[in-house]
C-alpha atoms as a PDB file:
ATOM      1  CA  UNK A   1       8.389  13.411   3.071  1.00  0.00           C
ATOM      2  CA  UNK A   2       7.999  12.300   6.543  1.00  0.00           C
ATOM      3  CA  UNK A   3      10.653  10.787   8.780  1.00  0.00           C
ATOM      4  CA  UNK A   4      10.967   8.465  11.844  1.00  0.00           C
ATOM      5  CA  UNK A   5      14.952   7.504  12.862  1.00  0.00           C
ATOM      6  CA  UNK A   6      15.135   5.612  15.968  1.00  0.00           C
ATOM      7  CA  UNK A   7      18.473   4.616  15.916  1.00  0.00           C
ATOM      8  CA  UNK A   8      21.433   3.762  13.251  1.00  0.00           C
ATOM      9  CA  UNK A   9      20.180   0.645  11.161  1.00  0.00           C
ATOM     10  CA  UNK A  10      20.872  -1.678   8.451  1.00  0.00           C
ATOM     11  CA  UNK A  11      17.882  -1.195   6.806  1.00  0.00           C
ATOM     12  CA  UNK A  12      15.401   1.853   5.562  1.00  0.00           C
ATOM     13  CA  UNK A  13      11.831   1.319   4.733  1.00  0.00           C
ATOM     14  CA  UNK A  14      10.107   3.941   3.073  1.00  0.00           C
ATOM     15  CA  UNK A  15       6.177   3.519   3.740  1.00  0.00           C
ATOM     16  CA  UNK A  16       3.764   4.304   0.775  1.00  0.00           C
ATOM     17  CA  UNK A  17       0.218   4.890   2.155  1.00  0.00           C
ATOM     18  CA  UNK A  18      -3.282   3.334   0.722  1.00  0.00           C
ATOM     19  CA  UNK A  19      -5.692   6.203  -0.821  1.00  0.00           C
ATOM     20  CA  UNK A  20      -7.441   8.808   1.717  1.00  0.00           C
ATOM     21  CA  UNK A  21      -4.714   7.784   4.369  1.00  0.00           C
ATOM     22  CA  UNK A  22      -2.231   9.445   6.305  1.00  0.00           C
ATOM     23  CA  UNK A  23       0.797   7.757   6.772  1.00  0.00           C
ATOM     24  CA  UNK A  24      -0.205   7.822  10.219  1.00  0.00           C
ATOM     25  CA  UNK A  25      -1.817   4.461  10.232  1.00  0.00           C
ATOM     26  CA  UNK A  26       1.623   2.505   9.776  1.00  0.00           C
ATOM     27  CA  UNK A  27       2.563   4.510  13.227  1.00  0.00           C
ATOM     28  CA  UNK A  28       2.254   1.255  15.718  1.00  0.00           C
ATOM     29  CA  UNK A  29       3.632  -1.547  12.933  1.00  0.00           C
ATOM     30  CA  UNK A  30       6.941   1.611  12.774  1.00  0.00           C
ATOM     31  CA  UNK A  31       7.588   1.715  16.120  1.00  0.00           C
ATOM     32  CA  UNK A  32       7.625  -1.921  16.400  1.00  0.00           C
ATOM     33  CA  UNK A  33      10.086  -2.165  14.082  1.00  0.00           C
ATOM     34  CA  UNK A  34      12.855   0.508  15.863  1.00  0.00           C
ATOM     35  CA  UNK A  35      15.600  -1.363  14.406  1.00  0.00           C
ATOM     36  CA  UNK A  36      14.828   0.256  10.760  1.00  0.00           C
ATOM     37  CA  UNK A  37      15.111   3.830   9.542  1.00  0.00           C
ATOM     38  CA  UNK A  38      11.786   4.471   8.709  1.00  0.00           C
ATOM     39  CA  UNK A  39      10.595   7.224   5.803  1.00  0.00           C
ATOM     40  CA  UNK A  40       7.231   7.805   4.301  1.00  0.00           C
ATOM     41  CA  UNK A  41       5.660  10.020   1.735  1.00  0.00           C
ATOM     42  CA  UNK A  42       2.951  12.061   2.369  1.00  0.00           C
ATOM     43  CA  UNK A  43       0.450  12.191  -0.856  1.00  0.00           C
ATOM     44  CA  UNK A  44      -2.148  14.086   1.105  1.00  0.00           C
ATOM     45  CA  UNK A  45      -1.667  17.529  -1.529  1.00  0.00           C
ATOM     46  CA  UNK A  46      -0.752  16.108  -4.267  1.00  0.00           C
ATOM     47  CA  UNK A  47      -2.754  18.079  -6.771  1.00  0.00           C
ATOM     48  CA  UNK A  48      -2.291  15.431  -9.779  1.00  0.00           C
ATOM     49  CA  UNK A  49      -1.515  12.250 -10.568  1.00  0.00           C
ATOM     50  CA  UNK A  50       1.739  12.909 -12.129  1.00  0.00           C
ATOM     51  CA  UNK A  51       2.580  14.944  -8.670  1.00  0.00           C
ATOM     52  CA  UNK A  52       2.030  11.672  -6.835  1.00  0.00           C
ATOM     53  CA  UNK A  53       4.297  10.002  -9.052  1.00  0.00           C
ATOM     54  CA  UNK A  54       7.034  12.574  -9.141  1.00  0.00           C
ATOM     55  CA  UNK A  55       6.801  12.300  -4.988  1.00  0.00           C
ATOM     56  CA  UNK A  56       7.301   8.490  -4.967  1.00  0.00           C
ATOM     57  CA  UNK A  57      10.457   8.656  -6.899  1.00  0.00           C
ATOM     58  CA  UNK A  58      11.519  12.383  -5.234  1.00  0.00           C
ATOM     59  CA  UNK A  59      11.624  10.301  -1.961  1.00  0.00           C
ATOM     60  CA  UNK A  60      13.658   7.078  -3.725  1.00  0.00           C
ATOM     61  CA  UNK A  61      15.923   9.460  -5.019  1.00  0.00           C
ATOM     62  CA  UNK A  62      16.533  11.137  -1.867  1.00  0.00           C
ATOM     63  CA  UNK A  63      17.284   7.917   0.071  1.00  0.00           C
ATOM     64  CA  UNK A  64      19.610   6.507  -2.712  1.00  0.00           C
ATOM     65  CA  UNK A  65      21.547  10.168  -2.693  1.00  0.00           C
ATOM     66  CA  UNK A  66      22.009   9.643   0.666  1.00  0.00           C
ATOM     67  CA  UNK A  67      24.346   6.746   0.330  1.00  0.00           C
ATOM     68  CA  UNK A  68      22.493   4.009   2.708  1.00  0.00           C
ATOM     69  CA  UNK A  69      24.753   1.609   4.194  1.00  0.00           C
ATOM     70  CA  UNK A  70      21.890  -0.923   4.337  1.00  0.00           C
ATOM     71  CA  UNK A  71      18.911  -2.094   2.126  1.00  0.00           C
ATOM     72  CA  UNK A  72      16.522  -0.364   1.304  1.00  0.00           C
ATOM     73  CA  UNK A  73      13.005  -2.083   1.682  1.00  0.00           C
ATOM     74  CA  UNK A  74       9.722  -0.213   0.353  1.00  0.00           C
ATOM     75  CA  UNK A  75       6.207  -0.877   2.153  1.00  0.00           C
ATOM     76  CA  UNK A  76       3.084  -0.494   0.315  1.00  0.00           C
ATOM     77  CA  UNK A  77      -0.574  -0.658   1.027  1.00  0.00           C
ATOM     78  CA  UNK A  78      -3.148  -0.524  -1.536  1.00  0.00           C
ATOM     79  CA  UNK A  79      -2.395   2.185  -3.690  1.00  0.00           C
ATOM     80  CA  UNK A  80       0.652   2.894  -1.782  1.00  0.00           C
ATOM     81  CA  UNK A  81       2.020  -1.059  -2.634  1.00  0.00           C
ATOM     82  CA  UNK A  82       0.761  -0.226  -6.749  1.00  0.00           C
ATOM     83  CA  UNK A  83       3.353   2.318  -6.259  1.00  0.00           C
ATOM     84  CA  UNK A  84       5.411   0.497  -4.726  1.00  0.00           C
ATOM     85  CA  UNK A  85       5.698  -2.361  -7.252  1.00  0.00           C
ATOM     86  CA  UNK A  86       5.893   0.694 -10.022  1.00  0.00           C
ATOM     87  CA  UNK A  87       9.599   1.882  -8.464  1.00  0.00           C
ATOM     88  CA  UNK A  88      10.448  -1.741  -8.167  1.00  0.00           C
ATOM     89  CA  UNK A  89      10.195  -2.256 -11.383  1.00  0.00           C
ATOM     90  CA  UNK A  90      12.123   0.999 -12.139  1.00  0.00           C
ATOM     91  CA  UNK A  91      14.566  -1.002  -9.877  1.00  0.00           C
ATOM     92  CA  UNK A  92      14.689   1.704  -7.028  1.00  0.00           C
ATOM     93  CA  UNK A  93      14.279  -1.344  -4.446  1.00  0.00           C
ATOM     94  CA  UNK A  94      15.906  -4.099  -2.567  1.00  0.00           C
ATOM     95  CA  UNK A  95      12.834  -5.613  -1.197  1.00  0.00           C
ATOM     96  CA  UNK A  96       9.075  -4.724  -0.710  1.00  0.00           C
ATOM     97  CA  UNK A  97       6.109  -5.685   1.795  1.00  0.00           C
ATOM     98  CA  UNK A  98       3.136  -5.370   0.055  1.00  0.00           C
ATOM     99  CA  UNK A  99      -0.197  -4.542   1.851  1.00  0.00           C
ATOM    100  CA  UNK A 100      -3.269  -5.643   0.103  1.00  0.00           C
ATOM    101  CA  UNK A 101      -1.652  -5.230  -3.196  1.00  0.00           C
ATOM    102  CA  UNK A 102      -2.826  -5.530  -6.958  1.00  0.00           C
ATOM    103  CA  UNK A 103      -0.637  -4.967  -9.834  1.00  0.00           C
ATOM    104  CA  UNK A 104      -3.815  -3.451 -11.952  1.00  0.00           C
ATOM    105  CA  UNK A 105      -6.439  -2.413  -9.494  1.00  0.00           C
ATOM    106  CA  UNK A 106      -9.368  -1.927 -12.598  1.00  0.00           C
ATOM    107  CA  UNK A 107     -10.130  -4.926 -14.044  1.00  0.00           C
ATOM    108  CA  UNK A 108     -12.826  -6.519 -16.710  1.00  0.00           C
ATOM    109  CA  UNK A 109     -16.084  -8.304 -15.880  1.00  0.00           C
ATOM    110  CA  UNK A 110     -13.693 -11.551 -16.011  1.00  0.00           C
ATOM    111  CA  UNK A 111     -11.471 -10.622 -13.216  1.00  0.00           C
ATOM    112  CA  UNK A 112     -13.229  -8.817 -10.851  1.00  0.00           C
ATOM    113  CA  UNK A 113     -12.360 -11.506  -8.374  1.00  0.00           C
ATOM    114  CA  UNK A 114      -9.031  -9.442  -8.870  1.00  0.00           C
ATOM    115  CA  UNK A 115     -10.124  -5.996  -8.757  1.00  0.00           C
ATOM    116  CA  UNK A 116     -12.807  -3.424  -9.477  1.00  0.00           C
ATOM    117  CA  UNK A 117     -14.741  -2.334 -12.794  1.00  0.00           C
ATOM    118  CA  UNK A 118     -13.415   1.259 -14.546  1.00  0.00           C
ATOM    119  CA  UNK A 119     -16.634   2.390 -14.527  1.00  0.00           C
ATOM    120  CA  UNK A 120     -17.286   2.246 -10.576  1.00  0.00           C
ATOM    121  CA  UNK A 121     -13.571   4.374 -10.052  1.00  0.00           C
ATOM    122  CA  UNK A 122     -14.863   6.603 -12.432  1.00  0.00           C
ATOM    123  CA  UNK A 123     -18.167   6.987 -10.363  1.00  0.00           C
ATOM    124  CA  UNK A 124     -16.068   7.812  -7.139  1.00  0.00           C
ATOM    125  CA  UNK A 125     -14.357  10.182  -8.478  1.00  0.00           C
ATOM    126  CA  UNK A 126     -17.374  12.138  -9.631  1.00  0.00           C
ATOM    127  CA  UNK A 127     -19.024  11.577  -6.151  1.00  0.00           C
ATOM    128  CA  UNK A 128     -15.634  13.055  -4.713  1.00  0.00           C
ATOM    129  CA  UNK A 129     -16.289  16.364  -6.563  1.00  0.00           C
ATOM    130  CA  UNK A 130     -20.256  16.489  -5.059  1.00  0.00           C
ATOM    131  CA  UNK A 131     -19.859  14.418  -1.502  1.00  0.00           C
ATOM    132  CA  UNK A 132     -16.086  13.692  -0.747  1.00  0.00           C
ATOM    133  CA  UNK A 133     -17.677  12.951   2.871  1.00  0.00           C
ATOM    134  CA  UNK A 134     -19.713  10.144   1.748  1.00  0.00           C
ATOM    135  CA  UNK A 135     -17.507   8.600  -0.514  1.00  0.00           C
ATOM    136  CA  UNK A 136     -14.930   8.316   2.034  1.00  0.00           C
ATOM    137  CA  UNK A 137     -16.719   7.149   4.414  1.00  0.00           C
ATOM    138  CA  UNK A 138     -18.199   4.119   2.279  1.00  0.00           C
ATOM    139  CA  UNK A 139     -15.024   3.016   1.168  1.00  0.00           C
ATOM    140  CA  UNK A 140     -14.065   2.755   4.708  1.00  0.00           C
ATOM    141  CA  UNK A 141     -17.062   0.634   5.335  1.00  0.00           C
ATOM    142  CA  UNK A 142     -15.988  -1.559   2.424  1.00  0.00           C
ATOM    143  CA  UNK A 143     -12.579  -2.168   4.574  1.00  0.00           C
ATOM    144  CA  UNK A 144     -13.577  -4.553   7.272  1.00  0.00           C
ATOM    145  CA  UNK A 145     -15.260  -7.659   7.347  1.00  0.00           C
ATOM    146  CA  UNK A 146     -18.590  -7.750   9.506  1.00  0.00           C
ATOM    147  CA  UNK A 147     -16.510  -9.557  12.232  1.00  0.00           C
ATOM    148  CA  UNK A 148     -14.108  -7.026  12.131  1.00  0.00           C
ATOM    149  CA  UNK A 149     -16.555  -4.079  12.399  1.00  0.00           C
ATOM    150  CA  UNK A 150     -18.182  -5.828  15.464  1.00  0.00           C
ATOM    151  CA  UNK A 151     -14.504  -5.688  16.836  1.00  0.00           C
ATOM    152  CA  UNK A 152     -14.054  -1.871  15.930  1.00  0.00           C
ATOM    153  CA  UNK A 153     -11.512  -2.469  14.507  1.00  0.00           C
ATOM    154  CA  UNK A 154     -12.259   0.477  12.064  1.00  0.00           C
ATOM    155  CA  UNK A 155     -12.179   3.280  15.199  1.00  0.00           C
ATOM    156  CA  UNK A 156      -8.238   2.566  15.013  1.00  0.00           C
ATOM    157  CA  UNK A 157      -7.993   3.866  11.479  1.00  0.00           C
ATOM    158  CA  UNK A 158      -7.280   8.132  11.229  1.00  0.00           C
ATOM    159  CA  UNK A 159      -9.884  10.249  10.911  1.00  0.00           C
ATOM    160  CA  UNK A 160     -11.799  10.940   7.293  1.00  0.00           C
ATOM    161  CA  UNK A 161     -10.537  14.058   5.587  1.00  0.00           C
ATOM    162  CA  UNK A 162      -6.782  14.327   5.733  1.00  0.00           C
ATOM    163  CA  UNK A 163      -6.260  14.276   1.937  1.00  0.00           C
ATOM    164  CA  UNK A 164      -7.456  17.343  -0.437  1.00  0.00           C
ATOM    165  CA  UNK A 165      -9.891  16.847  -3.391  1.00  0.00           C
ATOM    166  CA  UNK A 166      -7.809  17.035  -5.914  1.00  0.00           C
ATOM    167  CA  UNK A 167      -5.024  14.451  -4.108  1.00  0.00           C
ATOM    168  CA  UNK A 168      -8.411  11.879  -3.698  1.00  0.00           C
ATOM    169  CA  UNK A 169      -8.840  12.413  -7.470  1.00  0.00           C
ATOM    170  CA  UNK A 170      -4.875  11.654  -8.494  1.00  0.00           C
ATOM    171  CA  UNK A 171      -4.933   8.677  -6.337  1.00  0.00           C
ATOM    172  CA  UNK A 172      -8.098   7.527  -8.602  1.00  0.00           C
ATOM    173  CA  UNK A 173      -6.540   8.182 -11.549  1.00  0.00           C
ATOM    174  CA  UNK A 174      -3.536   5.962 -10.462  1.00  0.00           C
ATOM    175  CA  UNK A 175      -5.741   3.338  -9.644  1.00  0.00           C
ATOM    176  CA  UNK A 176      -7.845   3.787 -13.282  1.00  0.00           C
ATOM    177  CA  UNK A 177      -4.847   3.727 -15.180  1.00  0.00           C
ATOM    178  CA  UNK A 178      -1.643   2.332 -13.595  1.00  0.00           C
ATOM    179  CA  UNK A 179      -0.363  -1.424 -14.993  1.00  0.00           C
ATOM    180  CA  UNK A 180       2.068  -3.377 -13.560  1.00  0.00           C
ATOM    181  CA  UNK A 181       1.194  -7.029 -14.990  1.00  0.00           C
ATOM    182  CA  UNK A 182       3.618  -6.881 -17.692  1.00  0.00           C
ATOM    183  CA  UNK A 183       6.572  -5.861 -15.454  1.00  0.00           C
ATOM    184  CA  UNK A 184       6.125  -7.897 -12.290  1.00  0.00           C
ATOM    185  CA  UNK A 185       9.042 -10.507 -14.033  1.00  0.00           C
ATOM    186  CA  UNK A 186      11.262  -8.399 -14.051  1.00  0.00           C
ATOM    187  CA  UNK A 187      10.902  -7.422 -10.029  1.00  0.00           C
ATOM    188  CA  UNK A 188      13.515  -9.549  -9.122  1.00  0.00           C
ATOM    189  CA  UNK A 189      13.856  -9.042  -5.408  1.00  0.00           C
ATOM    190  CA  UNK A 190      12.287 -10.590  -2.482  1.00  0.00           C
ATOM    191  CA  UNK A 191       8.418  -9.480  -2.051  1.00  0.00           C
ATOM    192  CA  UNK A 192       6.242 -10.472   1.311  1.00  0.00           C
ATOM    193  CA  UNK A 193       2.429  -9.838   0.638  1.00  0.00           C
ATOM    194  CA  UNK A 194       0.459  -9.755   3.249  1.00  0.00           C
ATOM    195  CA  UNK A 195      -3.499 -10.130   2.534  1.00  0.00           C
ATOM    196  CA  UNK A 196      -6.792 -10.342   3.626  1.00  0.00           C
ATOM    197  CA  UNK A 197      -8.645 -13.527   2.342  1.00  0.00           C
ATOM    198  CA  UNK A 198     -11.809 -11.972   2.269  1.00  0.00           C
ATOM    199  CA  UNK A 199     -10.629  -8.369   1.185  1.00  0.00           C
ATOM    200  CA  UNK A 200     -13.770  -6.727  -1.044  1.00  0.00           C
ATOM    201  CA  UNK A 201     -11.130  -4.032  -2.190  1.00  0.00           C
ATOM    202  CA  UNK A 202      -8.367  -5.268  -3.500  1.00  0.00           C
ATOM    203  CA  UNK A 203      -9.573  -9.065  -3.888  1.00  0.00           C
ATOM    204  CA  UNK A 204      -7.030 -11.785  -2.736  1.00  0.00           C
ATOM    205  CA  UNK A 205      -7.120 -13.118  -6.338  1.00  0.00           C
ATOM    206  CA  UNK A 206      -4.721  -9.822  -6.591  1.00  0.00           C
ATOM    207  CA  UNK A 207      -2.736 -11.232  -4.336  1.00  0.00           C
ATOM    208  CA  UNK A 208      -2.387 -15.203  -5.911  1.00  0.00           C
ATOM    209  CA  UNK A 209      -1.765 -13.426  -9.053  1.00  0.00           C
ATOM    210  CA  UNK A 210       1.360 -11.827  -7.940  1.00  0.00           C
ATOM    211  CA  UNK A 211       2.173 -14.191  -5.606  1.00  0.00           C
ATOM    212  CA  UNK A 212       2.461 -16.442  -8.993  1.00  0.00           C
ATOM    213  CA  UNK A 213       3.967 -14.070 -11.358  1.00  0.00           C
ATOM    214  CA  UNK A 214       7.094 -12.491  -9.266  1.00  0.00           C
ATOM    215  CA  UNK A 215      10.193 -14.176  -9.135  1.00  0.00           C
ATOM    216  CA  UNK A 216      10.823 -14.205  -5.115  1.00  0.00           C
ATOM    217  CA  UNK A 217       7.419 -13.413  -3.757  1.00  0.00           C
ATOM    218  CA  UNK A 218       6.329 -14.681   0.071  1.00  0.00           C
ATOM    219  CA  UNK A 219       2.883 -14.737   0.313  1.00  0.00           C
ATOM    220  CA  UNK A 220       1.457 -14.260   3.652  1.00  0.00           C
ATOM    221  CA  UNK A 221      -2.573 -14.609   3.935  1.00  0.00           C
ATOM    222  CA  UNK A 222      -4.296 -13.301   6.903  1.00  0.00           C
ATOM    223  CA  UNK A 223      -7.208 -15.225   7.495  1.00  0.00           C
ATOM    224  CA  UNK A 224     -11.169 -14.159   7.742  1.00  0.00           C
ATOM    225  CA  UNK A 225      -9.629 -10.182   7.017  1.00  0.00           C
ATOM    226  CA  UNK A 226     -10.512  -7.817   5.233  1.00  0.00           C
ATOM    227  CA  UNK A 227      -8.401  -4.580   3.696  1.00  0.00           C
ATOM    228  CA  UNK A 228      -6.552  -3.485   6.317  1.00  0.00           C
ATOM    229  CA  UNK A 229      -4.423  -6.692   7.361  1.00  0.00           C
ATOM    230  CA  UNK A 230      -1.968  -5.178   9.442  1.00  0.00           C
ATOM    231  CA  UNK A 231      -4.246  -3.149  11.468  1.00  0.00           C
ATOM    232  CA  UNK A 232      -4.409  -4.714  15.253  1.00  0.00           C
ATOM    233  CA  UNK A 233      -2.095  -7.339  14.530  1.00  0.00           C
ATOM    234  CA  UNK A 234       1.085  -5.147  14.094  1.00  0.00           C
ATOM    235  CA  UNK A 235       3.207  -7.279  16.725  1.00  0.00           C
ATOM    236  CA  UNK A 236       2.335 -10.717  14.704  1.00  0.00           C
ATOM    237  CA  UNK A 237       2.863  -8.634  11.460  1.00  0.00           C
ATOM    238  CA  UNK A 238       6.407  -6.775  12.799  1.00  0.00           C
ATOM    239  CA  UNK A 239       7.580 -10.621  13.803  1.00  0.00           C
ATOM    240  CA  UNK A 240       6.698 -11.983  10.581  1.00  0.00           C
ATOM    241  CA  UNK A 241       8.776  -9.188   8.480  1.00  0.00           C
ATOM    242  CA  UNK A 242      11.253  -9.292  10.448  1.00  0.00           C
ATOM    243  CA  UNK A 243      11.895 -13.034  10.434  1.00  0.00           C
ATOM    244  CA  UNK A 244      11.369 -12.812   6.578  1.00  0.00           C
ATOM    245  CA  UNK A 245      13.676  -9.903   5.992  1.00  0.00           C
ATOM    246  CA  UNK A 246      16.452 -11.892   8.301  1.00  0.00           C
ATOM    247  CA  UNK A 247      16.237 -14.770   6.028  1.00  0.00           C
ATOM    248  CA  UNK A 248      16.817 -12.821   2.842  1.00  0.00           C
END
């Protein structure tokens, strides 16, 4: 687990990563945000899926033993805001921001304007095994929007390779088989998703869906983007959690 204390604050956030990143790409929205204790886990060697899991709620755990005077908020993108919405509905939160988030990222033929088929997960993780490289590397390009290619935008993300083979293969066995449909009623806490309105990965159907089905969700669309919504717009993004937490 990977820590970034500013000062003394009211509130934690503990950042949950998307798959094949290093929590490294949250590192401009943190620092904008110096009034929080920030925490993140780092999935990068996590050799199975149940390892990923067990470090999600190892880091929870940790934070809660620690007695925290304030809230504790958990920030999720991608597969980092799946697991995110898993421990919320464990109840090891008092608030989320959710990144590009989908409460079941495999999905049938009917609602793949909500996520992606089985059979194409199952297909990356078998080219992960023969050409991690180019698998990587084409889920990247599935990120961005033309526009935001054009803008190069993508050169801001960390460079390709920072996870091992096995960790890529947990993190698509997460996404395969993790469901959190039937428990978002029960996440009773304040949720802010932010999303891309033309995001190819996790579609922004995801994001109406849980926008509609949790109790006390915000949700924020970012228009014309594509996966990575908080990506150069950190300062507009820091602003709008922070006015949203302060109203809570």
């Amino acid at each position: 687990m990977n820590s970034m204390i500013h000062r003394e604050s009211s509130s934690t956030i503990l950042w949950l990563s998307g798959w094949s990143m290093p929590d490294a790409v949250f590192d401009r929205l943190r620092l904008l945000l110096p009034e929080y204790q920030h925490l993140s886990v780092d999935y990068r060697e996590a050799e199975t899926p149940e390892k990923m899991l067990l470090q999600t709620e190892t880091a929870v755990n940790y934070l809660r033993a620690r007695a925290l005077h304030g809230p504790l908020l958990i920030a999720g993108w991608s597969l980092g805001a799946l697991l995110a919405l898993r421990l919320a509905a464990k109840g090891f939160a008092d608030g989320l921001v959710l990144f590009a988030a989908t409460a079941r990222f495999t999905r049938s033929k009917e609602e793949i304007d909500r996520g992606w088929g089985d059979a194409y997960v199952r297909k990356m993780m078998a080219g992960v095994v023969q050409d991690r490289l180019a698998v990587e590397s084409k889920f990247r390009q599935l990120m961005f929007t033309k526009a935001e290619w054009a803008a190069k935008r993508g050169e801001s993300l960390p460079l390709i390779g920072s996870w091992t083979t096995p960790a890529l293969i947990a993190g698509l066995q997460i996404l395969r088989s993790e469901e959190i449909l039937s428990q978002l009623q029960n996440i009773n806490y304040p949720v802010l998703l932010v999303h891309g309105t033309e995001d190819q990965i996790c579609p922004y159907g995801a994001g109406l869906e849980l926008m509609a089905q949790l109790p006390k969700a915000k949700l924020f669309p970012i228009h014309a983007c594509g996966h990575v919504p908080f990506l150069g717009r950190e300062e507009y993004i820091a602003d709008e959690l922070r006015r949203w937490w302060h109203e809570q």
